[in-house]
Protein backbone atom coordinates (compact mmCIF):
# COMPACT_ATOMS: atom_id res chain seq x y z
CA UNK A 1 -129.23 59.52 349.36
CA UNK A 2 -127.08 57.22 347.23
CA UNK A 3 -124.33 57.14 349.86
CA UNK A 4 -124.34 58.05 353.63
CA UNK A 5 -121.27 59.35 353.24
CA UNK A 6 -122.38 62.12 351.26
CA UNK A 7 -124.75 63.38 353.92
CA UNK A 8 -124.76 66.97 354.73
CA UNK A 9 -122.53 67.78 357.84
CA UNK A 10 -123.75 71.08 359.08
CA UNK A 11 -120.33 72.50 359.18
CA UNK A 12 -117.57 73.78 357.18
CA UNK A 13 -114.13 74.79 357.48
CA UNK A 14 -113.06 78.08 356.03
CA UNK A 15 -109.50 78.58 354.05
CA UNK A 16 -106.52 80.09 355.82
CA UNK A 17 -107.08 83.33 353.42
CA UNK A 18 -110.63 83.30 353.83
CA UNK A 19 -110.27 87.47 354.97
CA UNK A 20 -108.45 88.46 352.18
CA UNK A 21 -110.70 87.07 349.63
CA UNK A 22 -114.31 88.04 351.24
CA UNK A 23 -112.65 90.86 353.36
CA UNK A 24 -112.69 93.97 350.91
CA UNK A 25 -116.10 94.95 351.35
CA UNK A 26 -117.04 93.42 354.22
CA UNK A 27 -120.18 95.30 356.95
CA UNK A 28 -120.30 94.78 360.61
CA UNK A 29 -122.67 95.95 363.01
CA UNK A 30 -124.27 94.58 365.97
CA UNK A 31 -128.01 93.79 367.03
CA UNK A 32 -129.05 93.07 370.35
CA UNK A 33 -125.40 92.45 371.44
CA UNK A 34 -124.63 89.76 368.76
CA UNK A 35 -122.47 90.46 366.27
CA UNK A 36 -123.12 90.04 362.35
CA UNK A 37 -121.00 90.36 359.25
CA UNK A 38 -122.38 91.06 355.56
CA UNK A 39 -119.94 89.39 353.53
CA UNK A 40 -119.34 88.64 348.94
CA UNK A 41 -116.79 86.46 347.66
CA UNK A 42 -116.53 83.19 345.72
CA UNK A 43 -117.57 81.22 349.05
CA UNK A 44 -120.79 82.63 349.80
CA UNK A 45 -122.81 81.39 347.42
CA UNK A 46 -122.72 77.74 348.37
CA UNK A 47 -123.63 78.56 352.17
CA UNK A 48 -127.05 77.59 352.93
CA UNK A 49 -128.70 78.66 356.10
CA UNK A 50 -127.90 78.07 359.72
CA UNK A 51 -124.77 76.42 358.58
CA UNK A 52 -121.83 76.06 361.02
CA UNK A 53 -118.41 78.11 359.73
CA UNK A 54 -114.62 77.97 361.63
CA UNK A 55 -112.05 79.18 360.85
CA UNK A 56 -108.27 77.81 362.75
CA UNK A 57 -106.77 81.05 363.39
CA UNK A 58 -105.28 82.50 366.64
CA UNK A 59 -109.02 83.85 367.17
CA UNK A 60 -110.76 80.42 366.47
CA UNK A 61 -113.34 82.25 364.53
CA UNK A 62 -116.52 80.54 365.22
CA UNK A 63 -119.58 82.13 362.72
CA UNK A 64 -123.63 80.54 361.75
CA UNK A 65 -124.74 81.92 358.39
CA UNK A 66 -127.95 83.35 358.85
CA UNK A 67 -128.72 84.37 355.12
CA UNK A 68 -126.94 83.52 351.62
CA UNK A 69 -127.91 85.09 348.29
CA UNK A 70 -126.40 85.93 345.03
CA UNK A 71 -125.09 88.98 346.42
CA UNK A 72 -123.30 87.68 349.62
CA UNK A 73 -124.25 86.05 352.70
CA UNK A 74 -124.84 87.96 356.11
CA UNK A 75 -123.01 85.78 358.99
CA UNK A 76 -123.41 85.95 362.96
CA UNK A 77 -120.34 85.45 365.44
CA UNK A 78 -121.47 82.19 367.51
CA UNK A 79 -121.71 82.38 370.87
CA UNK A 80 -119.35 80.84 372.97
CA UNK A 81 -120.37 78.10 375.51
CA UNK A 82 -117.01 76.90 376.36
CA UNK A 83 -116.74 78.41 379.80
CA UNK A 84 -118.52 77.94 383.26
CA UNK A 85 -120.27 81.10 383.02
CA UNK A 86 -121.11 80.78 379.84
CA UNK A 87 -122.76 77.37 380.57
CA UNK A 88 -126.16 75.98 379.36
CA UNK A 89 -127.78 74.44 382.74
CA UNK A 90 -124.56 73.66 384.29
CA UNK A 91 -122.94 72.46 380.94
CA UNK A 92 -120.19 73.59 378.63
CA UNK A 93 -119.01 73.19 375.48
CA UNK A 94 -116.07 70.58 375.19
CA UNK A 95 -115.38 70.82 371.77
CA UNK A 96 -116.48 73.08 368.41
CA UNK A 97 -119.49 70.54 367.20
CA UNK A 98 -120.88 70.51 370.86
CA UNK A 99 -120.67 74.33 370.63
CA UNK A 100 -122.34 74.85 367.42
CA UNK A 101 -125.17 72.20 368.89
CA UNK A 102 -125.86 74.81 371.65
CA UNK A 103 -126.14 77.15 369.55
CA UNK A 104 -128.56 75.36 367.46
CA UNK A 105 -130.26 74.49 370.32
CA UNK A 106 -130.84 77.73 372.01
CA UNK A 107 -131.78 79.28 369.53
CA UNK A 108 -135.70 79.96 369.69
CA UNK A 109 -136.09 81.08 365.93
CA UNK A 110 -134.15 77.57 364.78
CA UNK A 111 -137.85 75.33 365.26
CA UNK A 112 -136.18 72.39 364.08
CA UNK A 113 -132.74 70.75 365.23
CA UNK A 114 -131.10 67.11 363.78
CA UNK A 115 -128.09 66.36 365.78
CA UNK A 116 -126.33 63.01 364.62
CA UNK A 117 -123.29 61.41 365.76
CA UNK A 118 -121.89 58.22 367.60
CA UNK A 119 -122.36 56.60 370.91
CA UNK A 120 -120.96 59.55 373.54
CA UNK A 121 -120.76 63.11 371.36
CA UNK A 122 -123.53 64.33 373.57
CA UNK A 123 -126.52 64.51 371.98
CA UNK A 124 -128.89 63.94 374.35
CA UNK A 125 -127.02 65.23 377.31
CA UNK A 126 -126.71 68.88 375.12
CA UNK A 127 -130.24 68.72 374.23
CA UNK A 128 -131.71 68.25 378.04
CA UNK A 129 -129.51 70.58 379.19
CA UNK A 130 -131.17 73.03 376.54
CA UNK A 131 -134.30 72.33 376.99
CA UNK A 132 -134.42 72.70 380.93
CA UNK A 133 -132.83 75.88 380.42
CA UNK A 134 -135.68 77.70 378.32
CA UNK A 135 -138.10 75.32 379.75
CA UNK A 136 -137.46 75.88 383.65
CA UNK A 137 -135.30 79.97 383.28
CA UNK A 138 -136.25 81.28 380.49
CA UNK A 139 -139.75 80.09 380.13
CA UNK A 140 -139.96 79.52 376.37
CA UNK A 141 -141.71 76.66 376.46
CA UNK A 142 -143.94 74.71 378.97
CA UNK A 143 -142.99 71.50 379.17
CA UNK A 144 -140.35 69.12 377.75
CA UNK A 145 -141.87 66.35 375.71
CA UNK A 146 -139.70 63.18 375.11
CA UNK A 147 -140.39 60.05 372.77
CA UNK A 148 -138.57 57.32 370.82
CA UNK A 149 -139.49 54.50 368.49
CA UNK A 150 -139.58 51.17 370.72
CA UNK A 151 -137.65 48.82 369.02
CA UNK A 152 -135.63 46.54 371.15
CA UNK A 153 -131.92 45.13 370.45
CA UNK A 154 -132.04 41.78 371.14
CA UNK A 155 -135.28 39.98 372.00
CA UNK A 156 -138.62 41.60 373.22
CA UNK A 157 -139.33 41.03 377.13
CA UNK A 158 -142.48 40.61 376.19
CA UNK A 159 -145.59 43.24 377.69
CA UNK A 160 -144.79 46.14 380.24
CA UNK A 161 -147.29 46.99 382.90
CA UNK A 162 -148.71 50.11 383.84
CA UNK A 163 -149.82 53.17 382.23
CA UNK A 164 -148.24 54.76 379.02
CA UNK A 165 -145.52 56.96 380.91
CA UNK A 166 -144.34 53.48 382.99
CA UNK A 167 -144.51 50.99 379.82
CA UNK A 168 -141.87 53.76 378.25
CA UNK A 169 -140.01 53.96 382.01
CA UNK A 170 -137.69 51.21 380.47
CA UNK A 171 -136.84 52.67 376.98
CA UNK A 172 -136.10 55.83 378.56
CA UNK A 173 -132.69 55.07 380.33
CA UNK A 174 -130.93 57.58 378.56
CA UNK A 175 -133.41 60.11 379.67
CA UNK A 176 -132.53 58.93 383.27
CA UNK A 177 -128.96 58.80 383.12
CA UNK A 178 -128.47 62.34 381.39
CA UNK A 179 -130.82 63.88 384.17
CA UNK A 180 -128.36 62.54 386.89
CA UNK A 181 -125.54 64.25 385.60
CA UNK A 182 -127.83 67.48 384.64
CA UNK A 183 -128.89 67.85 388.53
CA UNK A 184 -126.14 66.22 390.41
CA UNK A 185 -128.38 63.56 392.22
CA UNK A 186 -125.41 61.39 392.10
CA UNK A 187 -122.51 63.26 394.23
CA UNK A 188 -124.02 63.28 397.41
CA UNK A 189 -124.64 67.77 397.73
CA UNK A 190 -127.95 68.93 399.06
CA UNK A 191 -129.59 66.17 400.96
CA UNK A 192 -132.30 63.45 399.93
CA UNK A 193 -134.71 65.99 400.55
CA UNK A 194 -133.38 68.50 397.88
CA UNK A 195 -132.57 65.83 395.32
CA UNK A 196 -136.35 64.45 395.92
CA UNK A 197 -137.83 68.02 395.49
CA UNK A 198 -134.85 68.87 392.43
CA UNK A 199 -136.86 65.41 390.85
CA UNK A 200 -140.15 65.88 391.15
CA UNK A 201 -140.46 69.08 389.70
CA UNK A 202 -138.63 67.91 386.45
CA UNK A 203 -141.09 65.07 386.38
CA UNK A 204 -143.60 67.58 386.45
CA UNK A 205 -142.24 69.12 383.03
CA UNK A 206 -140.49 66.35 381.69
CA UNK A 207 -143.21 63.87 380.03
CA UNK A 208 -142.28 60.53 378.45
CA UNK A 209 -144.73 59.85 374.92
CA UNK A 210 -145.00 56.79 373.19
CA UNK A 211 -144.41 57.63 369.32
CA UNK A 212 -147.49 54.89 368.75
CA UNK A 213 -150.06 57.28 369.68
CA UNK A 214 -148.84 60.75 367.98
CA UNK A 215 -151.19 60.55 364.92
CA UNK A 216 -153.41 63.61 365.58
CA UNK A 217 -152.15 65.35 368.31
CA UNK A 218 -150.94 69.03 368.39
CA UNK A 219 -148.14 70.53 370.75
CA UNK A 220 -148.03 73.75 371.83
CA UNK A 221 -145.13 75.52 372.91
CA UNK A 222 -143.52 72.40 373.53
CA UNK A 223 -139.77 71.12 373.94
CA UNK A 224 -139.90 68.32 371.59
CA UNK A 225 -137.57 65.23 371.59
CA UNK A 226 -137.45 62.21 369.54
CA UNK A 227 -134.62 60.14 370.63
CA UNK A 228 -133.01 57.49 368.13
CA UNK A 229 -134.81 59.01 365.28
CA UNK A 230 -132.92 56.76 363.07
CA UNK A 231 -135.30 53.68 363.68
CA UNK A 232 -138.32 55.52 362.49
CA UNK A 233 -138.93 55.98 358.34
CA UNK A 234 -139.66 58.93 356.47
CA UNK A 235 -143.02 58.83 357.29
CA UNK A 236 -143.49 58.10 360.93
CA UNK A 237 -140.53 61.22 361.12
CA UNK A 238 -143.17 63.12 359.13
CA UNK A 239 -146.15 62.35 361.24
CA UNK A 240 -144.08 63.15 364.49
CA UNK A 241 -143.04 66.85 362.72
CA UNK A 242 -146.14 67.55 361.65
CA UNK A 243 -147.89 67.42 365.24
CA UNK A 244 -145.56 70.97 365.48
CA UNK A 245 -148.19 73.44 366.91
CA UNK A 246 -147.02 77.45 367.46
CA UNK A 247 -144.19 77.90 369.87
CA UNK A 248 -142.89 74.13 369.56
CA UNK A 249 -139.61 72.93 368.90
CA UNK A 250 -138.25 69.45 367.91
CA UNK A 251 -135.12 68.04 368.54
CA UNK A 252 -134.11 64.72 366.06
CA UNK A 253 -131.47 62.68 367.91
CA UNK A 254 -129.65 59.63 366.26
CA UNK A 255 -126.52 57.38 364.89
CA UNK A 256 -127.52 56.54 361.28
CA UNK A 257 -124.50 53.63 362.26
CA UNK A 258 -126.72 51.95 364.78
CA UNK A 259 -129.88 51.27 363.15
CA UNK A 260 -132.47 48.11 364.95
CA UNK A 261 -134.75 48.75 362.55
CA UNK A 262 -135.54 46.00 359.87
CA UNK A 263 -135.30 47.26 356.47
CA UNK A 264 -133.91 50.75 356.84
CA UNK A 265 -130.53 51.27 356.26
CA UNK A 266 -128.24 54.76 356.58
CA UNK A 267 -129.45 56.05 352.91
CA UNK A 268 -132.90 55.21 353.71
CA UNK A 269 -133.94 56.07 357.40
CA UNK A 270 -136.17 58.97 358.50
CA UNK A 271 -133.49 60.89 360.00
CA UNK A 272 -131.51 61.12 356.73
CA UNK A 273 -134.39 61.38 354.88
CA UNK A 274 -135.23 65.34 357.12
CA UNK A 275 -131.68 66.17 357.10
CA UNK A 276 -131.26 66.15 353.25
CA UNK A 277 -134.70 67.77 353.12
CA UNK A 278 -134.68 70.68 355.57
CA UNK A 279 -130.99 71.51 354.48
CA UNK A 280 -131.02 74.97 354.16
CA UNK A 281 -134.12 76.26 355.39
CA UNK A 282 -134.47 79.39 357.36
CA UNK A 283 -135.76 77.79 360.77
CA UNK A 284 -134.04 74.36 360.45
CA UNK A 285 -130.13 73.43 361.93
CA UNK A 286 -128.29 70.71 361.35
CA UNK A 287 -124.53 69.41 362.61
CA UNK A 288 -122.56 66.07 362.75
CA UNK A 289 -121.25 65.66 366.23
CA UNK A 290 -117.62 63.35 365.43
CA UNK A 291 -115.30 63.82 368.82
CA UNK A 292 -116.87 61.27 371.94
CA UNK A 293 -116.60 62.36 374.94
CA UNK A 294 -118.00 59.82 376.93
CA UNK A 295 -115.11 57.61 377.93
CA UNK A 296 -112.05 56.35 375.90
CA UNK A 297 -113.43 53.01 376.30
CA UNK A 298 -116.65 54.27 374.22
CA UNK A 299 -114.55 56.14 371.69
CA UNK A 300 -112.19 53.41 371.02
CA UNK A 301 -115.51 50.87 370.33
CA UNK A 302 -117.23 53.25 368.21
CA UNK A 303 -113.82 53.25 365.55
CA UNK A 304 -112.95 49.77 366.02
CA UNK A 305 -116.45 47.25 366.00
């Protein structure tokens, strides 16, 4: 891309009289207790696939389009993750991008997610919670598989001991941190012993990879994560995709605004580079996460430095 800026968001408001221009001849039916809507107008044809619609009515009409022709496009109400019950491993959906995310991320014909956004939209908190949740309940997939390119911010410590899991141990904080709040370990319910037990069976199907030694493996049925995919190029992205076996999905996490990377910029790093080029495929979702909601502190840091 010539400018980040004109990077393809994932999601797109729809105009106050959106119903009375695409309304007229307008099919609705439901399928397995989702609800779809076959749809023509002069707005349809620039939809491309898995694409995020809203619409600020009383309703708050949330929709994914799940095909888009000459003819029309056919469109599926989005399910709504906003409540307790309605929660994704103890999770819910603060706000409408962390919505869509879920339900990019549950979805187990979507093989391939890029969620981008500051410091604190919830990326990787979203994506854990997602993955434990068909990993551990529903049983989709067999084990969650998490990597990221190890390129430090200031200086190298120089070498890590230990096997390949405990030389990542330190690049994996995030990992850490988000697991906390995903099983409470930190507010004191349950007991050591439950917490202990709670920990060691996620270690048992949460591994930590080193992106160095990907070339020729394949993963099957496999919860894929690649964390700060903005430090990795076009190719190393392409070499961590292609490893995809039957069953697999893979998550690509980054802020194309905080690149360590030497000689990739925002136009020119890997994650841009699979956003612009699975835009609009049938098995591929996309969405820009904007509102933090880490702290005010990391909001206010992320507009102003």
């Amino acid at each position: 891309l010539e400018d980040a800026s004109l990077l393809y968001s994932g999601i797109q408001a729809l105009e106050p009289d959106f119903w009375e221009n695409h309304g007229k001849r307008m099919e609705s039916w439901q399928e397995q207790g989702r609800t779809f809507y076959r749809l023509s107008g002069p707005d349809t044809s620039e939809w491309v696939a898995n694409e995020c619609l809203y619409l600020d009515d009383e309703q708050n009409f949330e929709a994914l389009v799940r095909a888009s022709d000459a003819d029309g496009a056919t469109i599926e109400h989005a399910r709504r993750f906003y409540s307790d019950k309605q929660s994704v491993w103890g999770i819910k959906a603060l706000n409408r991008e962390q919505n869509f995310a879920l339900n990019l991320l549950m979805d187990p014909e979507i093989e391939f997610v890029t969620l981008v956004g500051m410091a604190g939209t919830g990326k990787t908190l979203l994506t854990l919670a997602a993955g434990l949740e068909q990993t551990l309940e529903d049983r989709l997939y067999s084990e969650i598989i998490m990597t990221r390119v190890t390129v430090p911010v200031g200086d190298d410590i120089g070498f890590l001991p230990g096997t390949e899991e405990e030389k990542m141990t330190p690049w994996m904080g995030a990992l850490m941190d988000n697991l906390e709040v995903l099983t409470h370990s930190g507010d004191g319910d349950g007991g050591t012993w439950e917490r202990q037990a709670t920990n060691d069976l996620l270690s048992n199907r949460i591994k930590v990879r080193s992106v160095n030694f990907m070339r020729g493996r394949t993963f099957l049925q496999r919860f894929l994560i690649i964390d700060e995919a903005q430090n990795l190029t076009p190719k190393q992205l392409k070499t961590l995709i292609t490893r995809a076996g039957p069953g697999t999905k893979i998550v690509c996490l980054g802020n194309i605004a905080q690149i360590d990377t030497p000689y990739l910029s925002e136009t020119n790093c890997g994650l841009t580079y699979v956003v612009d080029r699975f835009k609009g495929w049938a098995h591929a979702g996309h969405i820009i996460l904007t509102r933090g909601e880490r702290s005010r502190l990391a909001d206010y840091a992320s507009e102003v430095l």
